[in-house]
PDB file of N, CA and C in Angstrom:
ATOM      1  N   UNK A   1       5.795  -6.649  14.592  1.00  0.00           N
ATOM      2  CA  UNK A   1       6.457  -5.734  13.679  1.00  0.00           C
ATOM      3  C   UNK A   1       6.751  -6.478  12.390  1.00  0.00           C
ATOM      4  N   UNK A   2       6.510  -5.687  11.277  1.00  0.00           N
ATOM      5  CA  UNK A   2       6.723  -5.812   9.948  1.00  0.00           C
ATOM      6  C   UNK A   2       7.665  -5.448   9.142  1.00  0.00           C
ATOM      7  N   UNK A   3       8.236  -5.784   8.673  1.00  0.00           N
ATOM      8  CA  UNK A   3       9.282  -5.218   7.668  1.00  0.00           C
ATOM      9  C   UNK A   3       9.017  -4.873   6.246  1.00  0.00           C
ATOM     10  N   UNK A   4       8.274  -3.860   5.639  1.00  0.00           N
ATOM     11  CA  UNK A   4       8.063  -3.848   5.031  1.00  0.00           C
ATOM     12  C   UNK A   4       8.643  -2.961   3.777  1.00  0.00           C
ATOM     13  N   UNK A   5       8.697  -3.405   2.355  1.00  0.00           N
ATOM     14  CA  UNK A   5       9.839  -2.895   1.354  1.00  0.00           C
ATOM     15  C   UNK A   5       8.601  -2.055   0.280  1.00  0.00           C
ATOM     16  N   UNK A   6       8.934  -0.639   0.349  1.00  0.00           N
ATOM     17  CA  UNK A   6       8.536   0.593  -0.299  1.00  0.00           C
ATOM     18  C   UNK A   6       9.594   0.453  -1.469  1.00  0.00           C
ATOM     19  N   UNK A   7       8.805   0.331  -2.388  1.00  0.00           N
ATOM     20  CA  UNK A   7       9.531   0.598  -4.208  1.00  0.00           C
ATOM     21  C   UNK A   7       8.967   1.542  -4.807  1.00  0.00           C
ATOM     22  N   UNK A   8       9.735   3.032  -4.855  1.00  0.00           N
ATOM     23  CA  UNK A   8       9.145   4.098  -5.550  1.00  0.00           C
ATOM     24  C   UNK A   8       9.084   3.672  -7.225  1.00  0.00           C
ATOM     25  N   UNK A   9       8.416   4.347  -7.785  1.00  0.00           N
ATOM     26  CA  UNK A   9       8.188   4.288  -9.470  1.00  0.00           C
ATOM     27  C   UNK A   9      10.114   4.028 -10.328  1.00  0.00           C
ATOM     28  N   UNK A  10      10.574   4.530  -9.645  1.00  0.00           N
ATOM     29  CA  UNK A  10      11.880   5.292 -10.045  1.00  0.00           C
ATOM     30  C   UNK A  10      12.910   3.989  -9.938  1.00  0.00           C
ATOM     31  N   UNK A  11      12.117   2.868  -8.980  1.00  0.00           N
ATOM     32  CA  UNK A  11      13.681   1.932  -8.708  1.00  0.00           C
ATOM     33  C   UNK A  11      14.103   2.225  -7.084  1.00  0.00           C
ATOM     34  N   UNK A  12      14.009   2.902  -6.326  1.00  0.00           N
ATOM     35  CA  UNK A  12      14.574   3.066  -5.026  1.00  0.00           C
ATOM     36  C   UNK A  12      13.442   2.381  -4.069  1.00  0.00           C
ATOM     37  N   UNK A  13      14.265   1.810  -3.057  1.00  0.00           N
ATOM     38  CA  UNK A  13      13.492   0.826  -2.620  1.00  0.00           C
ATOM     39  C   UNK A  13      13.748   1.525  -0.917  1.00  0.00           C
ATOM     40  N   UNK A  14      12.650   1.739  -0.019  1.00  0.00           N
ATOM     41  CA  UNK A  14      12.725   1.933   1.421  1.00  0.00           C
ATOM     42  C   UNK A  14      12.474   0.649   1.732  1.00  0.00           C
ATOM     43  N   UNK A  15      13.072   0.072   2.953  1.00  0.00           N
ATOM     44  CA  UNK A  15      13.141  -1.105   3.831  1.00  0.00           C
ATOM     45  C   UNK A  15      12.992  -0.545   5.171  1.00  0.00           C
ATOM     46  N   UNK A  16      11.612  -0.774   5.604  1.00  0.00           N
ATOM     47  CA  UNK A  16      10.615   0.278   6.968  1.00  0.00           C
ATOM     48  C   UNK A  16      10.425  -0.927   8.154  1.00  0.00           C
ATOM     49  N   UNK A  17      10.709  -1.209   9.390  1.00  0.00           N
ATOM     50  CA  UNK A  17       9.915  -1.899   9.771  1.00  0.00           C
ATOM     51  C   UNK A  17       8.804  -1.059  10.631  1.00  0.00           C
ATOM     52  N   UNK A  18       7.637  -1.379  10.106  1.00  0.00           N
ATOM     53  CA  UNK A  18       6.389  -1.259  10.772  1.00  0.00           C
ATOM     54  C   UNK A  18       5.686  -1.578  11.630  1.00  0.00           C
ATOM     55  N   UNK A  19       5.161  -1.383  13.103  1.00  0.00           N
ATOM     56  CA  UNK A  19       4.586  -1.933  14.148  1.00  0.00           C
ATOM     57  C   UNK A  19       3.175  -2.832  13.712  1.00  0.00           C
ATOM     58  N   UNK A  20       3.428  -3.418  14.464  1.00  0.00           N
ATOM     59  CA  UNK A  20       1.825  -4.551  13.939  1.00  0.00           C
ATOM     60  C   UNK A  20       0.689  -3.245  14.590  1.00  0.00           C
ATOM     61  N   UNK A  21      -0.390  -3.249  14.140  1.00  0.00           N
ATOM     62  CA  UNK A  21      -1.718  -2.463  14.455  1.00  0.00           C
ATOM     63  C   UNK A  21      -1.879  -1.240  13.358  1.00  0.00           C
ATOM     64  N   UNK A  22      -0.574  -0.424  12.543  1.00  0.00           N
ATOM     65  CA  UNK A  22      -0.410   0.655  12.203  1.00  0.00           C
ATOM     66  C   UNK A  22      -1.134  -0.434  10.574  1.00  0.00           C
ATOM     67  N   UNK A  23      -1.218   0.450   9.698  1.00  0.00           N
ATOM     68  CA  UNK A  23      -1.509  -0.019   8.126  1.00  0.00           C
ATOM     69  C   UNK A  23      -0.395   0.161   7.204  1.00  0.00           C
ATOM     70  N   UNK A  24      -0.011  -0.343   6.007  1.00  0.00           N
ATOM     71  CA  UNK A  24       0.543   0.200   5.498  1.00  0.00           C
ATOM     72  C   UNK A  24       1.139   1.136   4.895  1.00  0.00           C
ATOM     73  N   UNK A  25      -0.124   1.930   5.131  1.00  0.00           N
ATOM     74  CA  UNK A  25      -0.217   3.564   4.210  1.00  0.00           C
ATOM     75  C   UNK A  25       0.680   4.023   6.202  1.00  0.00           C
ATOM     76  N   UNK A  26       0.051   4.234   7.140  1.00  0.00           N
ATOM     77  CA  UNK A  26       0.814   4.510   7.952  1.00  0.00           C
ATOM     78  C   UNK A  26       2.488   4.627   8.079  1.00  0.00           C
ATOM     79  N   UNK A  27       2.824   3.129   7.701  1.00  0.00           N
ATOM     80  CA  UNK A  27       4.361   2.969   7.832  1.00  0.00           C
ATOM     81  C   UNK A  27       4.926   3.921   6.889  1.00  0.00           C
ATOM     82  N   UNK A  28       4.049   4.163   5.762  1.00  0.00           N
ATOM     83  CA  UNK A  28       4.787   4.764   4.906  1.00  0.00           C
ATOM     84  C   UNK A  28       4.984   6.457   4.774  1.00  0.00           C
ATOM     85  N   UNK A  29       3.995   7.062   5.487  1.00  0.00           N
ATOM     86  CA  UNK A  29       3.330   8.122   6.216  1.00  0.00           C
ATOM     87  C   UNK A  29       4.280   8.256   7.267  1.00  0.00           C
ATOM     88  N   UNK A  30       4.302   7.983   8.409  1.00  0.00           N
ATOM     89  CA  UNK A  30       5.519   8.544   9.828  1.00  0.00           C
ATOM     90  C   UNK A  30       6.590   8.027   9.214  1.00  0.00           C
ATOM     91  N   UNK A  31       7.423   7.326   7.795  1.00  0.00           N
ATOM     92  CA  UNK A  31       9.070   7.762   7.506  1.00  0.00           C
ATOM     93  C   UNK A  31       8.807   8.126   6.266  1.00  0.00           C
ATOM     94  N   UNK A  32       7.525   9.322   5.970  1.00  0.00           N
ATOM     95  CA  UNK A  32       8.404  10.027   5.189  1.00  0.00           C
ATOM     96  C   UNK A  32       8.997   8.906   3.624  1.00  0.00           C
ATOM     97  N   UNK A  33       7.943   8.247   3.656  1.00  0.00           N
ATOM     98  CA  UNK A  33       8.255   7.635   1.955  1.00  0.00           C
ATOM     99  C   UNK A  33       7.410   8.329   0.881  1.00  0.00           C
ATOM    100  N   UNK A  34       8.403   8.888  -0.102  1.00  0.00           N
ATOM    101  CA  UNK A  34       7.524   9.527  -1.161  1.00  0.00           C
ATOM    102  C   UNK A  34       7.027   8.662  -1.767  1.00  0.00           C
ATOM    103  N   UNK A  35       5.980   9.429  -2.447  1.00  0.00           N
ATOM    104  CA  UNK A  35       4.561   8.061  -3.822  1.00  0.00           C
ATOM    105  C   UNK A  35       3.290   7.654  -2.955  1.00  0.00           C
ATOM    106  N   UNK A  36       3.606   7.764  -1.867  1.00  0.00           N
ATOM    107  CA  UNK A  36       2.173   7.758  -0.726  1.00  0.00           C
ATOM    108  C   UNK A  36       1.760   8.710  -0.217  1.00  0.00           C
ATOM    109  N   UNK A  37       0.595   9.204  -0.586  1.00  0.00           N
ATOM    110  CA  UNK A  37      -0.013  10.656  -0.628  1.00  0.00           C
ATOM    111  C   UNK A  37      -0.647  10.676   0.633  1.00  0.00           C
ATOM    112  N   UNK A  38      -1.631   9.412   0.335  1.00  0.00           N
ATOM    113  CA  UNK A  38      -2.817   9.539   1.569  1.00  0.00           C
ATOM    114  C   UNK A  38      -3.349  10.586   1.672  1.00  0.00           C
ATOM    115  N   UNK A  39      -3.950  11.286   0.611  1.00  0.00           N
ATOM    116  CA  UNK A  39      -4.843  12.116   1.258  1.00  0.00           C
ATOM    117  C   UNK A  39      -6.098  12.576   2.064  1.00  0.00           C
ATOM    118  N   UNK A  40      -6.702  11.606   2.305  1.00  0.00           N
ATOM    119  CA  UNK A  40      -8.095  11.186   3.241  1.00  0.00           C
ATOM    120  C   UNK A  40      -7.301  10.856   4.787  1.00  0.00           C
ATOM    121  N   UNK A  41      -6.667  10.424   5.201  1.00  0.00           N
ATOM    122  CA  UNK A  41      -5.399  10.054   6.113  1.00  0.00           C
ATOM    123  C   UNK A  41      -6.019   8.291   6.560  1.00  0.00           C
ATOM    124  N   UNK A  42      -6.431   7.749   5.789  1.00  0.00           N
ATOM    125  CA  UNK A  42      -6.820   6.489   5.780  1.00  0.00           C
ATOM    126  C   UNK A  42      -8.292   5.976   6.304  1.00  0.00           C
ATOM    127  N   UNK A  43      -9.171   6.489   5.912  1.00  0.00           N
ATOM    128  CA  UNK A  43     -10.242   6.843   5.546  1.00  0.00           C
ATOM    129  C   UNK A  43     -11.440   5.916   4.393  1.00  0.00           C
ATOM    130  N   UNK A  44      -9.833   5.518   3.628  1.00  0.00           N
ATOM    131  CA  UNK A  44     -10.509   4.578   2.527  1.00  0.00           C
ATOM    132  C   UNK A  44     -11.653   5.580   1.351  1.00  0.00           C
ATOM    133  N   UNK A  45     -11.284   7.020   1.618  1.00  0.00           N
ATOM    134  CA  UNK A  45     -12.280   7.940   1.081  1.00  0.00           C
ATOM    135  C   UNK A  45     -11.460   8.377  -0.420  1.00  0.00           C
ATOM    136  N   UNK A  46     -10.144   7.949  -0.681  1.00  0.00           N
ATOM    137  CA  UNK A  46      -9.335   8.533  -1.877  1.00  0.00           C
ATOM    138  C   UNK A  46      -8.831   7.032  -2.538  1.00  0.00           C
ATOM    139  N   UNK A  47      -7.911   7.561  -3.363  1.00  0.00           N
ATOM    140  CA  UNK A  47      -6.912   6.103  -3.922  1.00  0.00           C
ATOM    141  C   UNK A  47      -5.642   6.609  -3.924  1.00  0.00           C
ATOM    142  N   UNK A  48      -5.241   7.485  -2.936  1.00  0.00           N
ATOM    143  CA  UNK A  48      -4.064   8.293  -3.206  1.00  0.00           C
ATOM    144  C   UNK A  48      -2.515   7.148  -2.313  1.00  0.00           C
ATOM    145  N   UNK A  49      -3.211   5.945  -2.165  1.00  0.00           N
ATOM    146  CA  UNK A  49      -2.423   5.408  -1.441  1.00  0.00           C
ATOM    147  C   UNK A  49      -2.725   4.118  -1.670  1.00  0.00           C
ATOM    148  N   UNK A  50      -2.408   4.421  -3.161  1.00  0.00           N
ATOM    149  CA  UNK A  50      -2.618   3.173  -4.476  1.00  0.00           C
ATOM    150  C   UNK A  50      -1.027   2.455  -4.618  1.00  0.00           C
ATOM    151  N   UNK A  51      -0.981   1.192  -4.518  1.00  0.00           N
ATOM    152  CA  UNK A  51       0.202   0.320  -4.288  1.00  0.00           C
ATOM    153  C   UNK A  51      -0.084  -0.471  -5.490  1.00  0.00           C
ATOM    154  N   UNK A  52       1.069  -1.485  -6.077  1.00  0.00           N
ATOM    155  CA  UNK A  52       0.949  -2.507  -6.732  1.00  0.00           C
ATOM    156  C   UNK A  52       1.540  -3.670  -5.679  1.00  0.00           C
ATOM    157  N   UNK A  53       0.759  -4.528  -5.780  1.00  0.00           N
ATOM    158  CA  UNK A  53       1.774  -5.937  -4.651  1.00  0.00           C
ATOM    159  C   UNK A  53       2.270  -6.347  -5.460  1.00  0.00           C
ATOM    160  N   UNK A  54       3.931  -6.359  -4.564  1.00  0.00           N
ATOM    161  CA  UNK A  54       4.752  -7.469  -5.554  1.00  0.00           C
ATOM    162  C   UNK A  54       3.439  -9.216  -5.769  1.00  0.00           C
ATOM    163  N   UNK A  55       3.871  -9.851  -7.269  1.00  0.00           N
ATOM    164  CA  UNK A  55       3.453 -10.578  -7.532  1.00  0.00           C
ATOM    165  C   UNK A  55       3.360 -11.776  -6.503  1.00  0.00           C
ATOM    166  N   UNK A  56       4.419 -12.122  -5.339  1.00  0.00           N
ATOM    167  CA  UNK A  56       4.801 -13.114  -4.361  1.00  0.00           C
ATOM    168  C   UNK A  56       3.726 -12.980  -3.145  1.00  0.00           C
ATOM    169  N   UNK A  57       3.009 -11.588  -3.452  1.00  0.00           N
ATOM    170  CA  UNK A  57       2.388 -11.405  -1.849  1.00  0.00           C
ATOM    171  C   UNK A  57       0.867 -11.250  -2.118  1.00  0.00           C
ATOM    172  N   UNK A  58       0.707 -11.070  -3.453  1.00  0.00           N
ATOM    173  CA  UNK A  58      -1.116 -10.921  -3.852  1.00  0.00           C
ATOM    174  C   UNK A  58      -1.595 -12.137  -3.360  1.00  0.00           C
ATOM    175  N   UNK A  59      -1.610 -13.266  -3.289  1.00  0.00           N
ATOM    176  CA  UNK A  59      -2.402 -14.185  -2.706  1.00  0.00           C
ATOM    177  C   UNK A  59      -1.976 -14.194  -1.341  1.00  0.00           C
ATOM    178  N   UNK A  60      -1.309 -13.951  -0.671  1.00  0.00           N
ATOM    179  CA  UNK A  60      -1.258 -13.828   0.819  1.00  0.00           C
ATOM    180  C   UNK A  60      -1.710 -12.942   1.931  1.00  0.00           C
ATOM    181  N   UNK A  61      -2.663 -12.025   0.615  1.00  0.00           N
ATOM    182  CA  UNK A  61      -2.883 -10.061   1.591  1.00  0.00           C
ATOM    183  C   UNK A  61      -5.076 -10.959   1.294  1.00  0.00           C
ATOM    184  N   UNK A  62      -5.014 -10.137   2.677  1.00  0.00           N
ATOM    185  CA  UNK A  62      -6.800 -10.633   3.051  1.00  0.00           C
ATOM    186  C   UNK A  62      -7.580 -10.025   1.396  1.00  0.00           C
ATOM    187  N   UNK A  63      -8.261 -10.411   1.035  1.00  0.00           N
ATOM    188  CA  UNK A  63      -9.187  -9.979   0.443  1.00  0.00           C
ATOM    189  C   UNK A  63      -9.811  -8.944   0.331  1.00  0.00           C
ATOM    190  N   UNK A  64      -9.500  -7.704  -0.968  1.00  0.00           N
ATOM    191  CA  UNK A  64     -10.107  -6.558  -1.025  1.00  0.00           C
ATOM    192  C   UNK A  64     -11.483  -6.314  -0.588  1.00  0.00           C
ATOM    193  N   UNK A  65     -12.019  -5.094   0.471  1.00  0.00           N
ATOM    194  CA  UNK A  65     -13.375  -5.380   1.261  1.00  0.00           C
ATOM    195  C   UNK A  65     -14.226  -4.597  -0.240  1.00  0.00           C
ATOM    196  N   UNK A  66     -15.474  -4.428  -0.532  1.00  0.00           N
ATOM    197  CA  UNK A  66     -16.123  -3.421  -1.652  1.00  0.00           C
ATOM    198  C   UNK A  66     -15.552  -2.049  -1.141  1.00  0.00           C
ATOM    199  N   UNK A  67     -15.484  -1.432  -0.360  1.00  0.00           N
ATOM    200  CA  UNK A  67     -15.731  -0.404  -0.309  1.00  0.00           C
ATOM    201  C   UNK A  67     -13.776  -0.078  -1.459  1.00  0.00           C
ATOM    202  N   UNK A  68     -12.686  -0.625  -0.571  1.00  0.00           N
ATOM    203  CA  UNK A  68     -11.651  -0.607  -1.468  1.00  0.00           C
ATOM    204  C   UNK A  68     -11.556  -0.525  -3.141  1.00  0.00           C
ATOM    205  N   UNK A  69     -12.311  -1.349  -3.525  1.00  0.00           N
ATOM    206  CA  UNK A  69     -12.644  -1.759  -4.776  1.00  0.00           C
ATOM    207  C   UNK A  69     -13.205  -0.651  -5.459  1.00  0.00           C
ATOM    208  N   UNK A  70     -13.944   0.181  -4.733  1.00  0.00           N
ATOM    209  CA  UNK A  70     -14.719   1.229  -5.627  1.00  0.00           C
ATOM    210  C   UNK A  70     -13.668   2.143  -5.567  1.00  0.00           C
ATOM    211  N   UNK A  71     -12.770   2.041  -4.628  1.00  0.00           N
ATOM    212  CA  UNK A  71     -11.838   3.425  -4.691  1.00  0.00           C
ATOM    213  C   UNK A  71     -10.980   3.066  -5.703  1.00  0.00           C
ATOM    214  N   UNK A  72     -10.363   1.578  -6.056  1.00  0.00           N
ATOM    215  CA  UNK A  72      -9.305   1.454  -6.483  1.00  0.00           C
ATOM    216  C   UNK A  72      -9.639   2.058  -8.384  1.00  0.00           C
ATOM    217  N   UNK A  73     -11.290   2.045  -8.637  1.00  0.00           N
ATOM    218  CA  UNK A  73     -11.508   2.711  -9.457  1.00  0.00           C
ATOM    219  C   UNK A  73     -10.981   4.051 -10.033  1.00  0.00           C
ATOM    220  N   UNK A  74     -10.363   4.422  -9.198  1.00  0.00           N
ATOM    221  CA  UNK A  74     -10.034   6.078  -8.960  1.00  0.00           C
ATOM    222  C   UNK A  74      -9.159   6.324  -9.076  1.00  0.00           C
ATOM    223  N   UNK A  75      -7.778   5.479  -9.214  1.00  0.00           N
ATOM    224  CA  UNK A  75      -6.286   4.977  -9.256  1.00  0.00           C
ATOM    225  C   UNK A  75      -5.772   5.418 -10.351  1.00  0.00           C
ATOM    226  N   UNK A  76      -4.593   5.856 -10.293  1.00  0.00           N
ATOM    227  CA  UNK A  76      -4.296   5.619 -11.252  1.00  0.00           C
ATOM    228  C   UNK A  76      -3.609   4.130 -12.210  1.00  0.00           C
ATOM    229  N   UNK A  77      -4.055   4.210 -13.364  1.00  0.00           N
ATOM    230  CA  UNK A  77      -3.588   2.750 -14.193  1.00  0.00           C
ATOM    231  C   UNK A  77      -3.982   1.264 -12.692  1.00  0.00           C
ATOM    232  N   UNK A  78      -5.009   1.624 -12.314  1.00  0.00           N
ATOM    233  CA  UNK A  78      -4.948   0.192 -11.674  1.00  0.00           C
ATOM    234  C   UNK A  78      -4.854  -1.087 -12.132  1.00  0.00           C
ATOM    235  N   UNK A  79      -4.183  -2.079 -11.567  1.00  0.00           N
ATOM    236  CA  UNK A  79      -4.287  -3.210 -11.880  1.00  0.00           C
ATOM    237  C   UNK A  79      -5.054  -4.255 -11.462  1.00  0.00           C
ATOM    238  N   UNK A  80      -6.204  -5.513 -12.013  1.00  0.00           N
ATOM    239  CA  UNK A  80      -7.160  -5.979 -11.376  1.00  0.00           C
ATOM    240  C   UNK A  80      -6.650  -6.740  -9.970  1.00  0.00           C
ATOM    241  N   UNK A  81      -5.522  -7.034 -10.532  1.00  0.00           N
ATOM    242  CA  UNK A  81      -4.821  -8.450  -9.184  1.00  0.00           C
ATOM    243  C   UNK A  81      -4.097  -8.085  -8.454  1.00  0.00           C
ATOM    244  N   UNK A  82      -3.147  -6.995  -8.883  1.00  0.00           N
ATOM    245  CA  UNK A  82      -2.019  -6.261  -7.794  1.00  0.00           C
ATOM    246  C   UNK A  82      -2.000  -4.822  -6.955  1.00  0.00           C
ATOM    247  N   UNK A  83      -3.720  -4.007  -7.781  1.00  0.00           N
ATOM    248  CA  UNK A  83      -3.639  -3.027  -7.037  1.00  0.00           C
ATOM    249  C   UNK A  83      -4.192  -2.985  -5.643  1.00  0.00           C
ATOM    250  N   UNK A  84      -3.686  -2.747  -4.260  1.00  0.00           N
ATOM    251  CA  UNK A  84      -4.364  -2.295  -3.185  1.00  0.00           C
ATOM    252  C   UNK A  84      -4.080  -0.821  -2.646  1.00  0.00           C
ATOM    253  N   UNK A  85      -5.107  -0.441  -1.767  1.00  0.00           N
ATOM    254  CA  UNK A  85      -4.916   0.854  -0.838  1.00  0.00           C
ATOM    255  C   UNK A  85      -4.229   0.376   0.063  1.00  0.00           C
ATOM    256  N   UNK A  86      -3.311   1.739   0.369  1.00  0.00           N
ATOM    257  CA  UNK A  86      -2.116   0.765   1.712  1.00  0.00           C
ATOM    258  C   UNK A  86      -3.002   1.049   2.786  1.00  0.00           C
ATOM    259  N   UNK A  87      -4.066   1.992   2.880  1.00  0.00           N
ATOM    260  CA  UNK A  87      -4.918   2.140   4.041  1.00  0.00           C
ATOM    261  C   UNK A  87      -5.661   1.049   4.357  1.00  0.00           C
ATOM    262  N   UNK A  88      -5.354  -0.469   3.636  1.00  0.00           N
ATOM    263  CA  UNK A  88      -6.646  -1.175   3.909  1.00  0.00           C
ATOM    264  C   UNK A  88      -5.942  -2.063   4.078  1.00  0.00           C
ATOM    265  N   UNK A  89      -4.386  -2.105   4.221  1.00  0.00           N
ATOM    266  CA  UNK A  89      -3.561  -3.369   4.843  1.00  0.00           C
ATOM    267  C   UNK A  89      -3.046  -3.125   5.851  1.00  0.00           C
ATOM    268  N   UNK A  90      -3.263  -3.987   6.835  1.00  0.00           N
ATOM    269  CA  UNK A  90      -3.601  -3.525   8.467  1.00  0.00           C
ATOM    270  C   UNK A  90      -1.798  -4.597   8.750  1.00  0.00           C
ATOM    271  N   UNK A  91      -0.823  -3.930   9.734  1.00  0.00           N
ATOM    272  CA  UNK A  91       0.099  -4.564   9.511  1.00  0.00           C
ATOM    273  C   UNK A  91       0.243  -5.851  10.902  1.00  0.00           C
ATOM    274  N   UNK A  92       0.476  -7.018  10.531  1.00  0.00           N
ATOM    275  CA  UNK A  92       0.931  -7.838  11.237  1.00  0.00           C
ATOM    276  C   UNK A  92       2.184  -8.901  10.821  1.00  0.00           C
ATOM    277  N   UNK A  93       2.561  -9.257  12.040  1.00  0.00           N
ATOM    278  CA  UNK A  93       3.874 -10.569  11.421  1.00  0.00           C
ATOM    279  C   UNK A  93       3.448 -11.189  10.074  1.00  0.00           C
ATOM    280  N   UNK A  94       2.021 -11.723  10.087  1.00  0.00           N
ATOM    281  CA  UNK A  94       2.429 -12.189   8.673  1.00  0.00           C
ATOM    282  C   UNK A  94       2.436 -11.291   7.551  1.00  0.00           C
ATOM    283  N   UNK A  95       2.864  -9.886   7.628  1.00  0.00           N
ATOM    284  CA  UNK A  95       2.810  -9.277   6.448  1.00  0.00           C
ATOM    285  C   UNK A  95       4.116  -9.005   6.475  1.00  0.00           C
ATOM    286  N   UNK A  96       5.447 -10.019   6.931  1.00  0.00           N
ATOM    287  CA  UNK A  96       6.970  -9.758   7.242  1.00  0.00           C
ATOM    288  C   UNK A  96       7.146  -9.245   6.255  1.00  0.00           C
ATOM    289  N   UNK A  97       8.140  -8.734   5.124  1.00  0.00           N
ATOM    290  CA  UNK A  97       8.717  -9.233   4.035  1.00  0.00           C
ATOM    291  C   UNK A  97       7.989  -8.728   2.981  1.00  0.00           C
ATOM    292  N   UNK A  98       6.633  -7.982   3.009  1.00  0.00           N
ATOM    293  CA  UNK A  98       5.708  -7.514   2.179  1.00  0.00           C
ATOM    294  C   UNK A  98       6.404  -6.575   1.532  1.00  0.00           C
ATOM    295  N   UNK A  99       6.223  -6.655  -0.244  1.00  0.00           N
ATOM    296  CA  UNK A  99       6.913  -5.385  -1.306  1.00  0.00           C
ATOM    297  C   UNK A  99       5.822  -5.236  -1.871  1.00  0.00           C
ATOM    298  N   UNK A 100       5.822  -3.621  -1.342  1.00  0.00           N
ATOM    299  CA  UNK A 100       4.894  -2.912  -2.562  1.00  0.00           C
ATOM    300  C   UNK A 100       5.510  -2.105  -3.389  1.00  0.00           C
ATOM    301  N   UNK A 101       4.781  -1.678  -4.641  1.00  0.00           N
ATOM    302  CA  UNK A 101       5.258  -0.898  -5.408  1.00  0.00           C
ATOM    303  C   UNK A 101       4.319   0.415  -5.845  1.00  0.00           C
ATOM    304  N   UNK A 102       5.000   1.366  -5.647  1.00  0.00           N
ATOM    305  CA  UNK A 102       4.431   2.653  -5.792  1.00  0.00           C
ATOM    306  C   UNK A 102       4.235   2.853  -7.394  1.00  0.00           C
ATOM    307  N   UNK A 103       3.178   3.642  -7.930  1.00  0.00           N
ATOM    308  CA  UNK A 103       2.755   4.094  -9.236  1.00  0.00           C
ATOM    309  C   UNK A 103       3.211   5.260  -9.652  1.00  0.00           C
ATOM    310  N   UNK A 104       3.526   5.225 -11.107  1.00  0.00           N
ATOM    311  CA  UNK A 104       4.033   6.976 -11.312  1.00  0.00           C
ATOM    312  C   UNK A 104       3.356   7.805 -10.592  1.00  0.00           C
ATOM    313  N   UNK A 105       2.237   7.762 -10.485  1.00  0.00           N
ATOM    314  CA  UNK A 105       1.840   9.305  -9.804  1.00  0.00           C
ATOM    315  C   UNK A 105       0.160   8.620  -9.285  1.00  0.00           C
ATOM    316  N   UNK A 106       0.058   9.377  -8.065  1.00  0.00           N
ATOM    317  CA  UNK A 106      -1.246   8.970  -7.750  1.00  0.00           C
ATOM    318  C   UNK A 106      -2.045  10.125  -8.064  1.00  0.00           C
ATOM    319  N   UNK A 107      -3.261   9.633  -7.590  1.00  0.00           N
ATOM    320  CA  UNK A 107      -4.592  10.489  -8.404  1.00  0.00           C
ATOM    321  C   UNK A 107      -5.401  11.127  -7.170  1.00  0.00           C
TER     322      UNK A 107
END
C-alpha cells in the first residue's frame, strides 16, 4: 500500500492510501478525487488522466512506455518532464509518498 497525495488545480490536496497492484488513476477513481476523468477507464486510449509529478518524484517513477507519450500529446498544457497518465503508474511501496498534481482541466 501507497500513500498517495492528489493536488487538485485549486490547492486542495487528497491524502489516499492506495493498494499496491491498483494504478494511480485507480486510487483516484474508487475515492472519488475530482481532476481525474479517466475516460478510457485505463486503457492508455485518452489523456484524461493527465497528472503533473511533483518535481521530488519525476526521477523515481519507471520510464514513460511510447504508447504513453503519444497520448500525453493530447493533454492538456503538457509538460515534457512532469507530465504522466495516472493509468500508467502501477502502485507499489516504492511509490509511498508520491504527489501528483492535477491540471486545470483535462482534455
Amino acid at each position: 500500500m501507497a500513500k498517495i497525495t492528489y493536488v487538485e488545480s485549486n490547492g486542495t490536496r487528497h491524502d489516499v492510501d492506495v493498494p499496491n497492484g491498483l494504478t494511480v488513476m485507480e486510487g483516484a477513481r474508487d475515492n472519488g478525487i475530482p481532476g481525474i476523468e479517466a475516460d478510457c477507464g485505463g486503457a492508455c486510449a485518452c489523456s484524461t488522466c493527465h497528472v503533473y509529478v511533483d518535481p521530488a518524484w519525476v526521477d523515481k517513477l519507471p520510464a514513460r512506455e511510447p504508447m504513453e507519450e503519444d497520448m500525453l500529446d493530447f493533454a492538456y498544457e503538457p509538460d515534457p518532464e512532469r507530465s504522466r497518465l495516472t493509468c500508467q503508474l502501477k502502485v507499489t511501496d516504492d511509490l509511498d509518498g508520491l504527489v501528483v498534481h492535477m491540471p486545470v482541466k483535462q482534455i
